[in-house]
PDB file of N, CA and C in Angstrom:
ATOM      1  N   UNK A   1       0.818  -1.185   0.000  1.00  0.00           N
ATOM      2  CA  UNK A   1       0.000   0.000   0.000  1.00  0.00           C
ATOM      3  C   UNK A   1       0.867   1.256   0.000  1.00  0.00           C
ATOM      4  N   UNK A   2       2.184   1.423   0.721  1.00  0.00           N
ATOM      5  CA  UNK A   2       2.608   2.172   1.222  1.00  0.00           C
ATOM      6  C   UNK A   2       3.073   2.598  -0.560  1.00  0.00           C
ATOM      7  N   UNK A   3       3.755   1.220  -0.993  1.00  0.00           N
ATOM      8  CA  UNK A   3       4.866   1.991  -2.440  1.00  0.00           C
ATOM      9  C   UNK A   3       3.860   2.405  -3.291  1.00  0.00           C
ATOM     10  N   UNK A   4       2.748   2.105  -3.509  1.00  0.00           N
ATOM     11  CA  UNK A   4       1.584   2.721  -4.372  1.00  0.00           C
ATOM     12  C   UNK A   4       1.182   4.000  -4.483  1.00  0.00           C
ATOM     13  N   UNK A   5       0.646   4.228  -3.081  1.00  0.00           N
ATOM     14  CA  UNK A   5       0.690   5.914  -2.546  1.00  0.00           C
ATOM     15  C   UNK A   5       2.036   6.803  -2.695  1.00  0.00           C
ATOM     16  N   UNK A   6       3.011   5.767  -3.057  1.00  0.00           N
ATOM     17  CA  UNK A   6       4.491   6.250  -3.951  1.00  0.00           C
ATOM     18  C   UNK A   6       4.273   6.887  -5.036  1.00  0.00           C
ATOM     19  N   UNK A   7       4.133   5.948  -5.829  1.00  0.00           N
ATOM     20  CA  UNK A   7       3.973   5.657  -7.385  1.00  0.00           C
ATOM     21  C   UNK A   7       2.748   6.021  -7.823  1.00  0.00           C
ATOM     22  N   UNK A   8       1.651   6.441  -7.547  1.00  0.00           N
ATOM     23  CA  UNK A   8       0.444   6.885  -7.796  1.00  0.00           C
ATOM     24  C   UNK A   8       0.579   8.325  -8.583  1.00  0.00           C
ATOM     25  N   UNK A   9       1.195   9.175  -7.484  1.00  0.00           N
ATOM     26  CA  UNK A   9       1.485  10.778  -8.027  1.00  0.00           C
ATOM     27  C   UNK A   9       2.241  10.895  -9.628  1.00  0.00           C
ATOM     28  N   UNK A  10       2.775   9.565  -9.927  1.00  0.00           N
ATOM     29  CA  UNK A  10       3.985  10.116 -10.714  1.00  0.00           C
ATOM     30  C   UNK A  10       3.053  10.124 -12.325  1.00  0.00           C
ATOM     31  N   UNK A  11       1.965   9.699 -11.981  1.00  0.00           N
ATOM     32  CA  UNK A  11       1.131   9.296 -13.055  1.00  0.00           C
ATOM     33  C   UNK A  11       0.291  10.472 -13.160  1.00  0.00           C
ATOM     34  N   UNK A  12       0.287  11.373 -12.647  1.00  0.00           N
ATOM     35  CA  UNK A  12      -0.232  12.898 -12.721  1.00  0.00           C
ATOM     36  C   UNK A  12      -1.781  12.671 -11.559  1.00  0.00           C
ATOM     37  N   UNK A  13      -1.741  11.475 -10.663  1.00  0.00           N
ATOM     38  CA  UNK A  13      -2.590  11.521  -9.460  1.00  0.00           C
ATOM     39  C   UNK A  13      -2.477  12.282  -8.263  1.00  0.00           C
ATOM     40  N   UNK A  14      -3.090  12.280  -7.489  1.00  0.00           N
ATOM     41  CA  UNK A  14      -2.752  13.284  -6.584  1.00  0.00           C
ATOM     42  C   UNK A  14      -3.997  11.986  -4.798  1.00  0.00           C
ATOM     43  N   UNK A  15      -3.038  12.132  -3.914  1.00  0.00           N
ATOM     44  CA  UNK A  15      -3.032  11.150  -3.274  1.00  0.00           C
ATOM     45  C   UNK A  15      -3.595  12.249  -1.761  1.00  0.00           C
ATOM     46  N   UNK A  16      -4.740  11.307  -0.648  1.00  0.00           N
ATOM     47  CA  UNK A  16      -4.771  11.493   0.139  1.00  0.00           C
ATOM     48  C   UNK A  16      -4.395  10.495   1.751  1.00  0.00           C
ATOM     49  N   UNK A  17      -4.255  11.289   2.719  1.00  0.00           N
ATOM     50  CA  UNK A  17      -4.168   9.714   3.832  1.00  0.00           C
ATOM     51  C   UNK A  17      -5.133  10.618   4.514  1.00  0.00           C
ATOM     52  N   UNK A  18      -5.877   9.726   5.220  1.00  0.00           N
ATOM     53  CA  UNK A  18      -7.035  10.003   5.635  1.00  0.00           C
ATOM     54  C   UNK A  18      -7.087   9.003   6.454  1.00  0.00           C
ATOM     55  N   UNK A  19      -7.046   9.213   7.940  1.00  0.00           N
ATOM     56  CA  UNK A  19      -7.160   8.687   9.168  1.00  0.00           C
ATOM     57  C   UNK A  19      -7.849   8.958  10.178  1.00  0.00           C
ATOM     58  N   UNK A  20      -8.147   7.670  11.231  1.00  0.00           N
ATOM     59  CA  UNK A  20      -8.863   7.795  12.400  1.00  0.00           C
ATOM     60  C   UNK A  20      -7.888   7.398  13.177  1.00  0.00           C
ATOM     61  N   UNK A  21      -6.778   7.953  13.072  1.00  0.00           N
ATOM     62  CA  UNK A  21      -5.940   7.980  14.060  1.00  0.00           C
ATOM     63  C   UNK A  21      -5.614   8.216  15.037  1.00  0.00           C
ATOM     64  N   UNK A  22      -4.974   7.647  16.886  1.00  0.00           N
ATOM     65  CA  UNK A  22      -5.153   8.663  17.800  1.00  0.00           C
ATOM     66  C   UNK A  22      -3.877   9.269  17.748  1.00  0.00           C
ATOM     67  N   UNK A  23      -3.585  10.159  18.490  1.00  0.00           N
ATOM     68  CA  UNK A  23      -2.307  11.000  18.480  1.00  0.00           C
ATOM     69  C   UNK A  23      -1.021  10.702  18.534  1.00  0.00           C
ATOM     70  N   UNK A  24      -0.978   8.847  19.451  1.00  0.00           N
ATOM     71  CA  UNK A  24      -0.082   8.042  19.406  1.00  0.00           C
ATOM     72  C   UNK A  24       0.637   7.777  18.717  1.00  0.00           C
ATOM     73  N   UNK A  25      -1.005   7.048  17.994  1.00  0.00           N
ATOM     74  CA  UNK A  25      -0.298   6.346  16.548  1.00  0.00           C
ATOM     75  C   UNK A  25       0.172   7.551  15.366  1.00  0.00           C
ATOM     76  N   UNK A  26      -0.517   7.914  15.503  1.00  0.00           N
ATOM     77  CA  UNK A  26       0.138   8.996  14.382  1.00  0.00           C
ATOM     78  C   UNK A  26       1.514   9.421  14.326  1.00  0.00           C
ATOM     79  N   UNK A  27       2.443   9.918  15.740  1.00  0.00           N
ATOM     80  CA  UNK A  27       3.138  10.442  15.827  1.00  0.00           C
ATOM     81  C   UNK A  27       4.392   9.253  15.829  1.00  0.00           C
ATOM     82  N   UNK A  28       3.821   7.819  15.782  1.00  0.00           N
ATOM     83  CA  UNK A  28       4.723   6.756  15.168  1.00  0.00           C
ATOM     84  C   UNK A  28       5.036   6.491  13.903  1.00  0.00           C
ATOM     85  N   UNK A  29       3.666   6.882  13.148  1.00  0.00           N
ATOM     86  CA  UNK A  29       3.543   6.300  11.891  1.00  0.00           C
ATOM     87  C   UNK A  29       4.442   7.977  11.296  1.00  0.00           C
ATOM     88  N   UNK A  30       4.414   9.365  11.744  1.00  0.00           N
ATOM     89  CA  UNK A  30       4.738  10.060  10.672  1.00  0.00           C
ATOM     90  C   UNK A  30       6.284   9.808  11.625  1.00  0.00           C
ATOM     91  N   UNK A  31       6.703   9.204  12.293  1.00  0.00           N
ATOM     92  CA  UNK A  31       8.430   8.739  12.661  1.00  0.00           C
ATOM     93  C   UNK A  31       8.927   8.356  11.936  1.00  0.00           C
ATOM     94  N   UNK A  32       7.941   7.381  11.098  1.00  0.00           N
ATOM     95  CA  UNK A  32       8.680   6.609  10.342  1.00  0.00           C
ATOM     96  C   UNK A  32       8.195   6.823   8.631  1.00  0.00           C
ATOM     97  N   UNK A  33       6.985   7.614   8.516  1.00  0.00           N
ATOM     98  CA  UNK A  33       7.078   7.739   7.365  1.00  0.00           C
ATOM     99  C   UNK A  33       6.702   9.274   6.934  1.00  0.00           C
ATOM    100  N   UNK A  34       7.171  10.192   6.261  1.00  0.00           N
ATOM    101  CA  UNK A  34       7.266  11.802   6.093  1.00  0.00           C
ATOM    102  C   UNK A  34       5.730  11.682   5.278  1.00  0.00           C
ATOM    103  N   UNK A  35       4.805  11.408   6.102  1.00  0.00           N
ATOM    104  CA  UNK A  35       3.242  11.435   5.366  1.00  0.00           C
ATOM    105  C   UNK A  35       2.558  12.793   4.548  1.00  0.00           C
ATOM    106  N   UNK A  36       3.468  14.141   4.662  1.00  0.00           N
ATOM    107  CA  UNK A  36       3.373  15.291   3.806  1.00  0.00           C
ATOM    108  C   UNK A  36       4.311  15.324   2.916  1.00  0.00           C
ATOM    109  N   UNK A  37       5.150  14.272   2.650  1.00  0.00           N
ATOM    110  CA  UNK A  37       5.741  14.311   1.418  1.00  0.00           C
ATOM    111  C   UNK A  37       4.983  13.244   0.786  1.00  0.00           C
ATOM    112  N   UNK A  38       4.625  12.385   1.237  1.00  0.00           N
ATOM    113  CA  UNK A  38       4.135  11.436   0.005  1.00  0.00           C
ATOM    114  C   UNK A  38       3.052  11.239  -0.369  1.00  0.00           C
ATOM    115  N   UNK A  39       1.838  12.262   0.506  1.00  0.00           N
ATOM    116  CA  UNK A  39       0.679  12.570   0.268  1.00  0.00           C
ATOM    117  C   UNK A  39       0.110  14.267   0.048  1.00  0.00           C
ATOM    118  N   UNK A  40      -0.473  14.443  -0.732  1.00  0.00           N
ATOM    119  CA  UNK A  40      -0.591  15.695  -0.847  1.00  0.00           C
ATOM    120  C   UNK A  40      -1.506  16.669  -0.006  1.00  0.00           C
ATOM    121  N   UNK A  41      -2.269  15.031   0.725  1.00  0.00           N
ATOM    122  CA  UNK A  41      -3.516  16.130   1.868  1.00  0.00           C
ATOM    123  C   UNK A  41      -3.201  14.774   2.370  1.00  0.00           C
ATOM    124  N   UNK A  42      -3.203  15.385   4.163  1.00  0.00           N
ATOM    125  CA  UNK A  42      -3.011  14.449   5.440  1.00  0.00           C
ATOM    126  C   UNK A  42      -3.885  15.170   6.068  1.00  0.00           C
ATOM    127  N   UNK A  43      -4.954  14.373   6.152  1.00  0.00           N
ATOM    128  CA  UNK A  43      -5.858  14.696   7.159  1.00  0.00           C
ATOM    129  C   UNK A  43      -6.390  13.561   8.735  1.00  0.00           C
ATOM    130  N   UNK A  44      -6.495  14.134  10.016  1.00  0.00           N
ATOM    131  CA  UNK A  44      -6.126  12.842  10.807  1.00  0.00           C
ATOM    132  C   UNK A  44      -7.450  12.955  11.781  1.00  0.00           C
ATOM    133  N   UNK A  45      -8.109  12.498  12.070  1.00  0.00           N
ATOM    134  CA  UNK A  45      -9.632  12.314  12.817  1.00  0.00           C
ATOM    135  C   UNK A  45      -9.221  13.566  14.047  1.00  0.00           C
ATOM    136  N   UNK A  46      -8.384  13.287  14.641  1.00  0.00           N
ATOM    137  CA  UNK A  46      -8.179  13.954  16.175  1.00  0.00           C
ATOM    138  C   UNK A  46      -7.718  15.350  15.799  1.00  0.00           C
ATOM    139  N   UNK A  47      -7.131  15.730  14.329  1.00  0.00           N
ATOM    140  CA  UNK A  47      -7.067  17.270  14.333  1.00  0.00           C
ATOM    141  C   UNK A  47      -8.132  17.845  13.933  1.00  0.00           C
ATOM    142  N   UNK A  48      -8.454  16.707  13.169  1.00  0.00           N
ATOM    143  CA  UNK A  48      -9.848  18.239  12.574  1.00  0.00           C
ATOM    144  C   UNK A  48     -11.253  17.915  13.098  1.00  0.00           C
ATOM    145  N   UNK A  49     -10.985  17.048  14.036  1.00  0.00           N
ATOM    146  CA  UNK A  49     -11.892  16.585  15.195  1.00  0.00           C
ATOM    147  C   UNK A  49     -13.698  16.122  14.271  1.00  0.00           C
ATOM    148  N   UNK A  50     -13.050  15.480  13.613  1.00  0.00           N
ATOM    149  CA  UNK A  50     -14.516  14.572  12.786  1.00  0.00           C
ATOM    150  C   UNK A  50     -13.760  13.205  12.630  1.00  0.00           C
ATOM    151  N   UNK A  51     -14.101  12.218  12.199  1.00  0.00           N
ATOM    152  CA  UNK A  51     -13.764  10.743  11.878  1.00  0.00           C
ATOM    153  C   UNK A  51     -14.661   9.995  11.010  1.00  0.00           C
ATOM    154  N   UNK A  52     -14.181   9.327  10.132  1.00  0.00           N
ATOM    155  CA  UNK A  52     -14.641   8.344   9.408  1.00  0.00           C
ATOM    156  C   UNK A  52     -15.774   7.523  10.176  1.00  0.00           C
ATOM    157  N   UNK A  53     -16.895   7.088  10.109  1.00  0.00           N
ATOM    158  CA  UNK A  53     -17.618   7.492   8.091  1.00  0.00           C
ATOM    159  C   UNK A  53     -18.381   8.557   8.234  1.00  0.00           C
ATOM    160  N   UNK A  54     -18.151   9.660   8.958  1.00  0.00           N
ATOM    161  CA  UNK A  54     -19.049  10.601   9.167  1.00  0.00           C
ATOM    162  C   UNK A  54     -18.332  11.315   8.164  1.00  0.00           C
ATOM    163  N   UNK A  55     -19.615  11.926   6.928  1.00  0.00           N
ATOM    164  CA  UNK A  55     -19.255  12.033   5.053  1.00  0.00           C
ATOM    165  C   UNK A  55     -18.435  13.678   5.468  1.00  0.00           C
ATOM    166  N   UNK A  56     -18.812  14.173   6.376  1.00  0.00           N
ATOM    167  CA  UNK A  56     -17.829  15.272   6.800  1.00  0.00           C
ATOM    168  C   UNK A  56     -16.561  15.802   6.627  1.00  0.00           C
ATOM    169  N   UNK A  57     -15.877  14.555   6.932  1.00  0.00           N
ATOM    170  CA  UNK A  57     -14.234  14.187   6.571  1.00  0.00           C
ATOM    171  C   UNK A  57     -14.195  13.883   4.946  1.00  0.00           C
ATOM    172  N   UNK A  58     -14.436  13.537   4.657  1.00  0.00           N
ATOM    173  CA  UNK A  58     -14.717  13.220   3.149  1.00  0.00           C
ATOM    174  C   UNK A  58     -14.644  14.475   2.405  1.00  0.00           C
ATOM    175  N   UNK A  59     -15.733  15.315   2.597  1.00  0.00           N
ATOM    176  CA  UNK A  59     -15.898  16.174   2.214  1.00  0.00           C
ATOM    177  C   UNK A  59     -14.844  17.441   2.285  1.00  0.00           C
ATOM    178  N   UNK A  60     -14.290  17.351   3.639  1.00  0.00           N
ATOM    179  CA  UNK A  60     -12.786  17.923   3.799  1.00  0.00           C
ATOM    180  C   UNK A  60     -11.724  17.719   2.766  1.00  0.00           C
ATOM    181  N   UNK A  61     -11.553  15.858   3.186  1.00  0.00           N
ATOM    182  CA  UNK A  61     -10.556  15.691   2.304  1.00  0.00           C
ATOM    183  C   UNK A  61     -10.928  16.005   0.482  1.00  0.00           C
ATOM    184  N   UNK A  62     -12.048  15.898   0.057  1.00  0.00           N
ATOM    185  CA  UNK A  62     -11.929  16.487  -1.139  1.00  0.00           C
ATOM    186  C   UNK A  62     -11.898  17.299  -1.535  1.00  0.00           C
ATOM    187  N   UNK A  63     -12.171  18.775  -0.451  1.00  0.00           N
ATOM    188  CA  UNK A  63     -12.264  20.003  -0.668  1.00  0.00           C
ATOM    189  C   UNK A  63     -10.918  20.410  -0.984  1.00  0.00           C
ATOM    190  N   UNK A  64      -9.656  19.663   0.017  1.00  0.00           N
ATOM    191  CA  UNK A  64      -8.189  20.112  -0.204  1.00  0.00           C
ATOM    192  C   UNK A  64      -7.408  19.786  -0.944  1.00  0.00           C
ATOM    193  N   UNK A  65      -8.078  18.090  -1.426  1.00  0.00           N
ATOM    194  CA  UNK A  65      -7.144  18.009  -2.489  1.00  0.00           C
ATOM    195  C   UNK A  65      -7.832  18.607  -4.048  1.00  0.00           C
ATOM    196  N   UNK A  66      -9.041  19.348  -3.474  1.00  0.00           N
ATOM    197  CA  UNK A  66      -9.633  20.111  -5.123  1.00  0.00           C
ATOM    198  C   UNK A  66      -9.894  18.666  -5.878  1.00  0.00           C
ATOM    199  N   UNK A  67     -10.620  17.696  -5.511  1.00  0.00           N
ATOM    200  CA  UNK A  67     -11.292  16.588  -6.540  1.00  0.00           C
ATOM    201  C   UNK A  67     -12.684  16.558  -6.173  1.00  0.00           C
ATOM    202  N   UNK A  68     -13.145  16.451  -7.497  1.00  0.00           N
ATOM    203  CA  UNK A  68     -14.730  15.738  -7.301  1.00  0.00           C
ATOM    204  C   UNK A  68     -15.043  14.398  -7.005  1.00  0.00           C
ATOM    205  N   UNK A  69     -15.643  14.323  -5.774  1.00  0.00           N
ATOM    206  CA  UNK A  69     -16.001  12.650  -5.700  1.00  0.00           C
ATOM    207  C   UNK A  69     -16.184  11.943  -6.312  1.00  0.00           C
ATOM    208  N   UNK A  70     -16.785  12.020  -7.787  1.00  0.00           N
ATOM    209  CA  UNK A  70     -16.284  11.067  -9.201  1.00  0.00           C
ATOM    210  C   UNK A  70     -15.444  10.807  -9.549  1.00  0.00           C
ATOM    211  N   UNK A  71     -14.221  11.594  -9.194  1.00  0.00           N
ATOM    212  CA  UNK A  71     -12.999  11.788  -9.773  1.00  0.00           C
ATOM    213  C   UNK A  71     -12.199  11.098  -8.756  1.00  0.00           C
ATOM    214  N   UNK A  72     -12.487  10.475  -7.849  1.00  0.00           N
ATOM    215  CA  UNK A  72     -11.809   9.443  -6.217  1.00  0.00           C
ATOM    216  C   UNK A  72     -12.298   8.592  -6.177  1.00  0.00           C
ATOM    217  N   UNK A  73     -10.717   7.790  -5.424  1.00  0.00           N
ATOM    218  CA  UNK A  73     -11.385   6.348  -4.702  1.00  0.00           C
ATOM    219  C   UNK A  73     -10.964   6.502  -3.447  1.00  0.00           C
ATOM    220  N   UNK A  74     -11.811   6.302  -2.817  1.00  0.00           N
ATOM    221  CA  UNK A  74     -11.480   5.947  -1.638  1.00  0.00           C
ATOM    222  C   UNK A  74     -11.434   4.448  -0.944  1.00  0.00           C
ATOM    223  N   UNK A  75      -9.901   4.224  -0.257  1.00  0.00           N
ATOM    224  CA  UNK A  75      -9.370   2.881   0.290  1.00  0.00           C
ATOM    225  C   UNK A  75      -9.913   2.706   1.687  1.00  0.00           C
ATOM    226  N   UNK A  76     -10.689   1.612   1.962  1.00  0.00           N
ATOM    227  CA  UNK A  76     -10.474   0.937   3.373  1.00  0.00           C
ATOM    228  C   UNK A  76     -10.962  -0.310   3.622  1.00  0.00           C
ATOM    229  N   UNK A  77     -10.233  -0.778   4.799  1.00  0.00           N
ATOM    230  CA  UNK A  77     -11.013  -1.894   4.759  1.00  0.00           C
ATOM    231  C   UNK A  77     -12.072  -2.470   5.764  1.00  0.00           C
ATOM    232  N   UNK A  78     -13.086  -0.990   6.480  1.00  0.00           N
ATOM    233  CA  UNK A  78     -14.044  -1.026   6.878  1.00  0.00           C
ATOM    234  C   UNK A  78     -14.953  -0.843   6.088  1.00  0.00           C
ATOM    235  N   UNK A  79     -16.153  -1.973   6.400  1.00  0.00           N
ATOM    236  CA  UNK A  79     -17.599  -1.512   5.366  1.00  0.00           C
ATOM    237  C   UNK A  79     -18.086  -0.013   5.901  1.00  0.00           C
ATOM    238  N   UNK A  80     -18.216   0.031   7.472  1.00  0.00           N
ATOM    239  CA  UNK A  80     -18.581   1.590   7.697  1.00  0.00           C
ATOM    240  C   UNK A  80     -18.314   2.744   7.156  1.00  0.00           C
ATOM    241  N   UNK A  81     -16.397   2.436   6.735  1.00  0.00           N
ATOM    242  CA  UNK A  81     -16.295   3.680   6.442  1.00  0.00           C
ATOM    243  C   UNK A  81     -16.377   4.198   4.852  1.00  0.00           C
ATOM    244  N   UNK A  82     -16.549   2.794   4.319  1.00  0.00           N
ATOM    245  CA  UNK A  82     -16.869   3.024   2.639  1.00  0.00           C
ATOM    246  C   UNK A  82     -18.208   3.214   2.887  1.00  0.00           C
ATOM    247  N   UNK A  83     -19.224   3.030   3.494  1.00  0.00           N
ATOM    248  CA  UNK A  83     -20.477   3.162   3.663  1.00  0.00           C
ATOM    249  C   UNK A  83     -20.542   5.102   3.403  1.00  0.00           C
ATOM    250  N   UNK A  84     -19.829   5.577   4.614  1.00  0.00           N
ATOM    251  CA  UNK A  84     -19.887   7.208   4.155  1.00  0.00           C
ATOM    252  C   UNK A  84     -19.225   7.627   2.950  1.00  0.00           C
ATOM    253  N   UNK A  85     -18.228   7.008   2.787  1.00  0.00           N
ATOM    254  CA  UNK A  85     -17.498   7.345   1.548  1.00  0.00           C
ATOM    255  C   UNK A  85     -18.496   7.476   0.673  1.00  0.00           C
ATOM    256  N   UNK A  86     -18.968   6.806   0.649  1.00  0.00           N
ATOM    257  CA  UNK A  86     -20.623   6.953  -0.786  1.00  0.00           C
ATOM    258  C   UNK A  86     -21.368   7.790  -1.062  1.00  0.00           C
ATOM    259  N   UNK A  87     -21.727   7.571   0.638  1.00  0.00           N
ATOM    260  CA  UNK A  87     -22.773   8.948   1.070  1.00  0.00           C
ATOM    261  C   UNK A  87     -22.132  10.392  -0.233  1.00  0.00           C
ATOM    262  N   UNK A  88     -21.002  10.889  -0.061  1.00  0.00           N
ATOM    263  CA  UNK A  88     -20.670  11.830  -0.870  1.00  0.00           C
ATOM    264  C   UNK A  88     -20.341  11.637  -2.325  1.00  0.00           C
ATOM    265  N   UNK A  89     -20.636  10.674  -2.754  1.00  0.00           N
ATOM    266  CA  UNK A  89     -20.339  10.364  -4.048  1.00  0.00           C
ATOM    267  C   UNK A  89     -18.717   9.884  -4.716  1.00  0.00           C
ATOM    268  N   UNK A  90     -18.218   9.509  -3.453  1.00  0.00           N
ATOM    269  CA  UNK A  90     -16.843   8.409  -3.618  1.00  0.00           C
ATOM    270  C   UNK A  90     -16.658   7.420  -4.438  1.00  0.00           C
ATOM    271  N   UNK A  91     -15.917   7.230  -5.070  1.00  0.00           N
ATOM    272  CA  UNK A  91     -15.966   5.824  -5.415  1.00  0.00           C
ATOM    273  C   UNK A  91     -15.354   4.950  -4.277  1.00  0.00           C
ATOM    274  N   UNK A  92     -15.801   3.416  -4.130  1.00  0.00           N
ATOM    275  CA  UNK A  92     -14.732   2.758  -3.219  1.00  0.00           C
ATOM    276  C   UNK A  92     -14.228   1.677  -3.064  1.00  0.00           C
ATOM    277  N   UNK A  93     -13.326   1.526  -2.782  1.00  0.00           N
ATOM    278  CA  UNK A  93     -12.687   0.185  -3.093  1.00  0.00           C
ATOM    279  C   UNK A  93     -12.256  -0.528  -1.298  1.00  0.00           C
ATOM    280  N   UNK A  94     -12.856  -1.695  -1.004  1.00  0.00           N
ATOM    281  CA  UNK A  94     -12.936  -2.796   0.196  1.00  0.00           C
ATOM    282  C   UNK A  94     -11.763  -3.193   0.381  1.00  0.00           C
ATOM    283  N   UNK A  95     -10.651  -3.075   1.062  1.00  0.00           N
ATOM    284  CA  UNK A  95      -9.270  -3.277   0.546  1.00  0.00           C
ATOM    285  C   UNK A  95      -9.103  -4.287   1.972  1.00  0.00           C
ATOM    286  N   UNK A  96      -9.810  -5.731   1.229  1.00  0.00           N
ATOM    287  CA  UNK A  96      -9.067  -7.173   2.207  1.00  0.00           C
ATOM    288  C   UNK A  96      -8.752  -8.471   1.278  1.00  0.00           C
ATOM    289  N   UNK A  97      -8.536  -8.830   1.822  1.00  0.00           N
ATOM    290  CA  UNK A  97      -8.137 -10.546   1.034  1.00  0.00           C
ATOM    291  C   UNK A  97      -6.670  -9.964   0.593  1.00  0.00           C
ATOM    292  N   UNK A  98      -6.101 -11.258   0.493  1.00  0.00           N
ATOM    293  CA  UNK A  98      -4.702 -11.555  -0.469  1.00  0.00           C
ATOM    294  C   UNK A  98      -4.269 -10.751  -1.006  1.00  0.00           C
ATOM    295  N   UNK A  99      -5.787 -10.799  -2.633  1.00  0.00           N
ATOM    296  CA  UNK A  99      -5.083 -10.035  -3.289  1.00  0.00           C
ATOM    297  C   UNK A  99      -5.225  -8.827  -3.537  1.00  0.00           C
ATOM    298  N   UNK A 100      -5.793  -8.277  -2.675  1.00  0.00           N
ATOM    299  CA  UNK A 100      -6.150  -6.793  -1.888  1.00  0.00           C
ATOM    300  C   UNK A 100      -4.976  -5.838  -3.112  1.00  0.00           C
ATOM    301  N   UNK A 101      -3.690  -5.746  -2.809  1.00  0.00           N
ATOM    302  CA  UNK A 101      -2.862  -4.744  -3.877  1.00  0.00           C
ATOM    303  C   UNK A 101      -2.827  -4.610  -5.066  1.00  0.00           C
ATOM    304  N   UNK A 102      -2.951  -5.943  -5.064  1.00  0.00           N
ATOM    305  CA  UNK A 102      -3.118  -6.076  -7.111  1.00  0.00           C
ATOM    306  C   UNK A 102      -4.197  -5.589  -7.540  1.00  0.00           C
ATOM    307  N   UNK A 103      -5.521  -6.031  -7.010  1.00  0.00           N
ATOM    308  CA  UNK A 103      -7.093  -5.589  -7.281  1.00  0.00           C
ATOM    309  C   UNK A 103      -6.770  -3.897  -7.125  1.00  0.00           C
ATOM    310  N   UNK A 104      -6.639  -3.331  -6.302  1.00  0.00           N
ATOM    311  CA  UNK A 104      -6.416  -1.858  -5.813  1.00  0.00           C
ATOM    312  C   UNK A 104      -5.478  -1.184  -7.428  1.00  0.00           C
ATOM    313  N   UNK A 105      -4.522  -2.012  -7.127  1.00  0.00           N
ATOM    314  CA  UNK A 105      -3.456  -1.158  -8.394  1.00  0.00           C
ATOM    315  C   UNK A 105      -4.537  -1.392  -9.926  1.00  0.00           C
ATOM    316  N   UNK A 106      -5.064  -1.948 -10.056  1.00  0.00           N
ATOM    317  CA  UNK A 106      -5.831  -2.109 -11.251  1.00  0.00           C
ATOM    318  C   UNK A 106      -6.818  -1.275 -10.963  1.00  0.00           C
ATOM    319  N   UNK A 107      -7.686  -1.330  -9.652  1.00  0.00           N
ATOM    320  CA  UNK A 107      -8.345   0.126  -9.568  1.00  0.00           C
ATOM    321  C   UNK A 107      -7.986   1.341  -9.999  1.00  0.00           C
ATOM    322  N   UNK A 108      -6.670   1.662  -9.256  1.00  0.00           N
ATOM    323  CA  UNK A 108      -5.953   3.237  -9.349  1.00  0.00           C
ATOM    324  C   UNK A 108      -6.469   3.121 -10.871  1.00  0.00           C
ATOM    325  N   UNK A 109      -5.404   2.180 -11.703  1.00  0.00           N
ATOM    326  CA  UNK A 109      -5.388   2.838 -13.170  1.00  0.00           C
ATOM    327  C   UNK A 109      -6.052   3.204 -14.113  1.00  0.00           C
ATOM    328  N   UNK A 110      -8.021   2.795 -13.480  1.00  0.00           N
ATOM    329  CA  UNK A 110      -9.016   3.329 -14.180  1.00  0.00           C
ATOM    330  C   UNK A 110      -9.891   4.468 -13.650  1.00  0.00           C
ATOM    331  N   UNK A 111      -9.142   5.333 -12.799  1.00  0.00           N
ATOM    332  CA  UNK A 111      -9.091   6.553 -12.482  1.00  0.00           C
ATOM    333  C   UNK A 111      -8.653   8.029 -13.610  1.00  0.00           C
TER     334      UNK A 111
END
């Protein structure tokens, strides 16, 4: 997942991370990975104090990265939170099983 959200941008995409993260985890995960360089909008439940699947966040994150919800997919692998994802007119992709990356990377490319 991680090298995708790599390689996604270089194709003229433009990438979000979008979390229900608590402050913990976050401040592990951006230790180890510079999440404003490799995403162009980082948005995290506990700053902007809304959370997934409430279509709210959604609506954030598409406002910043300037896309129309036709124009997105949104990744997870809660039904709840693809459930809101919809609500705003997301596209979305269920991201479990095996072959979860491969299915996904064939997603991206009909974006």
């Amino acid at each position: 997942m991680w090298a995708l959200a790599r390689v996604f941008p270089e194709g003229g995409g433009r990438t979000a991370f979008l979390s229900n993260g608590v402050p913990e985890a976050m401040a592990r995960i951006r230790a180890d990975r510079p999440l404003e360089r490799w995403f162009d909008v980082v948005i995290v439940s506990c700053e902007v104090r809304v959370a997934k699947p409430d279509p709210t966040i959604f609506e954030l994150c598409l406002t910043r990265l300037n896309v129309e919800p036709r124009h997105a997919l949104f990744v997870d692998d809660r039904t709840e939170n693809l459930e809101g994802a919809t609500k705003v007119g997301l596209r979305t992709f269920h991201f479990n099983g095996r072959d979860a990356v491969s299915r996904l990377e064939r997603s991206a490319r009909s974006l």
